[in-house]
C-alpha atoms as a PDB file:
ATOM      1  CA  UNK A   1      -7.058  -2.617  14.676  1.00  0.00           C
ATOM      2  CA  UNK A   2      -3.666  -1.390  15.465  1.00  0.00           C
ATOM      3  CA  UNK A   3      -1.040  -1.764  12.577  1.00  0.00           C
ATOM      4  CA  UNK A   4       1.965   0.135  13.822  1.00  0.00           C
ATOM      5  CA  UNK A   5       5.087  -0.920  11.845  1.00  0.00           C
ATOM      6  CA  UNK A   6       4.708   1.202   8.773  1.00  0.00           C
ATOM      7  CA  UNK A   7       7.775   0.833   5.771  1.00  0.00           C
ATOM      8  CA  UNK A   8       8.037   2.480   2.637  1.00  0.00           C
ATOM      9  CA  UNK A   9       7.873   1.062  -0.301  1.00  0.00           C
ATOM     10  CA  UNK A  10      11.234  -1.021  -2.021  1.00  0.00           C
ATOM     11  CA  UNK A  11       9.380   1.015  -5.558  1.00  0.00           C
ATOM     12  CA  UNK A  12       9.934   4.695  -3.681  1.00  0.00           C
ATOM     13  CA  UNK A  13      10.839   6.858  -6.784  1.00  0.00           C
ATOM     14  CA  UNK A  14      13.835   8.545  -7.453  1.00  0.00           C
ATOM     15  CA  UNK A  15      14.894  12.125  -5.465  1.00  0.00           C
ATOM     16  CA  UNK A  16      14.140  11.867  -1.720  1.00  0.00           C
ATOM     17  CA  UNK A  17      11.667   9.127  -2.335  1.00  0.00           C
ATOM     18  CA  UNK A  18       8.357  10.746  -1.653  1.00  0.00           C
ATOM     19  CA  UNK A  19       6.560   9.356  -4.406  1.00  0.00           C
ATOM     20  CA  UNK A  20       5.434   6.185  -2.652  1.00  0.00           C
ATOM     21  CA  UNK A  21       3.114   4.175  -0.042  1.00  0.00           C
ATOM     22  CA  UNK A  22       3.971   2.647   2.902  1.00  0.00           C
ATOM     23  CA  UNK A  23       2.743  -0.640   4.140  1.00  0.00           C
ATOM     24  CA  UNK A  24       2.473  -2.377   7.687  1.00  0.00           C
ATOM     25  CA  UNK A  25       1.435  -5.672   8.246  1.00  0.00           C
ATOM     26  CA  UNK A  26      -0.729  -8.129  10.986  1.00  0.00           C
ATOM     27  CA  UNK A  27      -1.192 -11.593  11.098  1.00  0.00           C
ATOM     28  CA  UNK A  28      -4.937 -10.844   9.993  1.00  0.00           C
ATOM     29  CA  UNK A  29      -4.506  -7.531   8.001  1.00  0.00           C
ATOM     30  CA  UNK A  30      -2.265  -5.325   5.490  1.00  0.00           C
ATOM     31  CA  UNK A  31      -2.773  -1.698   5.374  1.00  0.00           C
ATOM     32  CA  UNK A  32      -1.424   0.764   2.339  1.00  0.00           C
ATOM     33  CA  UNK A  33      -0.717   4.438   2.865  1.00  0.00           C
ATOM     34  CA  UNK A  34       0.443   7.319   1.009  1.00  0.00           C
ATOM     35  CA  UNK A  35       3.488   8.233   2.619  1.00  0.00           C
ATOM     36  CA  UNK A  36       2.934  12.092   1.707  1.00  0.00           C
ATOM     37  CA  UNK A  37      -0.419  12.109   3.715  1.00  0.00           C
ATOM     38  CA  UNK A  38      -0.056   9.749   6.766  1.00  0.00           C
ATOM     39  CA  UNK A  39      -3.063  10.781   8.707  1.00  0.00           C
ATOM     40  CA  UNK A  40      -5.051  10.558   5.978  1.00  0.00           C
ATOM     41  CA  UNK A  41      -7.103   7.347   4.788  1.00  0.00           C
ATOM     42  CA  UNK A  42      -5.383   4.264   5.035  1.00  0.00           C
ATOM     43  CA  UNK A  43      -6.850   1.052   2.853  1.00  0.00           C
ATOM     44  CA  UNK A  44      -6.879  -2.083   4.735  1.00  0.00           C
ATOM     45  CA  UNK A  45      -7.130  -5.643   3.494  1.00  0.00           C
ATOM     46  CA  UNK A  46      -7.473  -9.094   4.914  1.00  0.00           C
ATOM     47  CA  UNK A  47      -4.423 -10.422   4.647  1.00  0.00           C
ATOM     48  CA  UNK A  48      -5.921 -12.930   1.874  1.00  0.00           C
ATOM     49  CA  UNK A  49      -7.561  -9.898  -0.033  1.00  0.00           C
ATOM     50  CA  UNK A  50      -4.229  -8.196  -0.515  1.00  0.00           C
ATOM     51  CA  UNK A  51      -2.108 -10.446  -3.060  1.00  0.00           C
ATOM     52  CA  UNK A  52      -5.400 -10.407  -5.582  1.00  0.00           C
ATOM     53  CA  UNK A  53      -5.641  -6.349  -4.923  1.00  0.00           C
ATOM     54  CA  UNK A  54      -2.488  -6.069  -6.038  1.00  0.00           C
ATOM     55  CA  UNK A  55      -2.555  -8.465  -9.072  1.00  0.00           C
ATOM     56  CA  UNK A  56      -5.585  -6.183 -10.254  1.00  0.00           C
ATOM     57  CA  UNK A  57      -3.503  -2.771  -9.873  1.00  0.00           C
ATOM     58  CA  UNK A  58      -1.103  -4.558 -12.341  1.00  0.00           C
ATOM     59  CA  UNK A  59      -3.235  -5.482 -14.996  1.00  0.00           C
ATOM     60  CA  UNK A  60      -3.094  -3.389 -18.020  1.00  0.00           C
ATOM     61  CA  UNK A  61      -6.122  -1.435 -18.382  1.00  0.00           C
ATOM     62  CA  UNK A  62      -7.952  -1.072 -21.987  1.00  0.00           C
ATOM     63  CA  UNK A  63      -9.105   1.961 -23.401  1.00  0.00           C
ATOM     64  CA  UNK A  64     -12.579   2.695 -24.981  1.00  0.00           C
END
C-alpha cells in the first residue's frame, strides 16, 4: 500500500514543531508516523480502526 501525502499534525508542539506525527490518508487506510523518524515504522489502520484507536489513546489511564 502506497500512502504518499504525509501532514503533520494541527497538535505539533511549540518551537519548530518537531514534537509530533504525521498522518496520510487512503480511501481504505490511515497511517501515523513520527515525524522525527520517517523511515522508521509507520502504524497503519483500516480506515474504520482508526477513530476507535484514537478514542483509546485519549482515555485516561488508572494507576495501580
Amino acid at each position: 500500500m502506497s500512502i504518499p501525502d504525509w501532514r503533520k499534525s494541527s497538535y505539533s508542539g511549540g518551537g519548530d514543531g518537531n514534537n509530533c506525527v504525521e498522518i496520510a490518508t487512503s480511501p481504505t487506510h490511515t497511517a501515523v508516523r513520527d515525524s522525527k523518524a520517517p523511515a522508521r515504522a509507520t502504524l497503519t489502520f483500516p480506515t474504520a480502526a482508526f477513530t476507535p484507536f484514537l478514542e483509546a489513546l485519549k482515555k485516561p489511564t488508572r494507576k495501580p
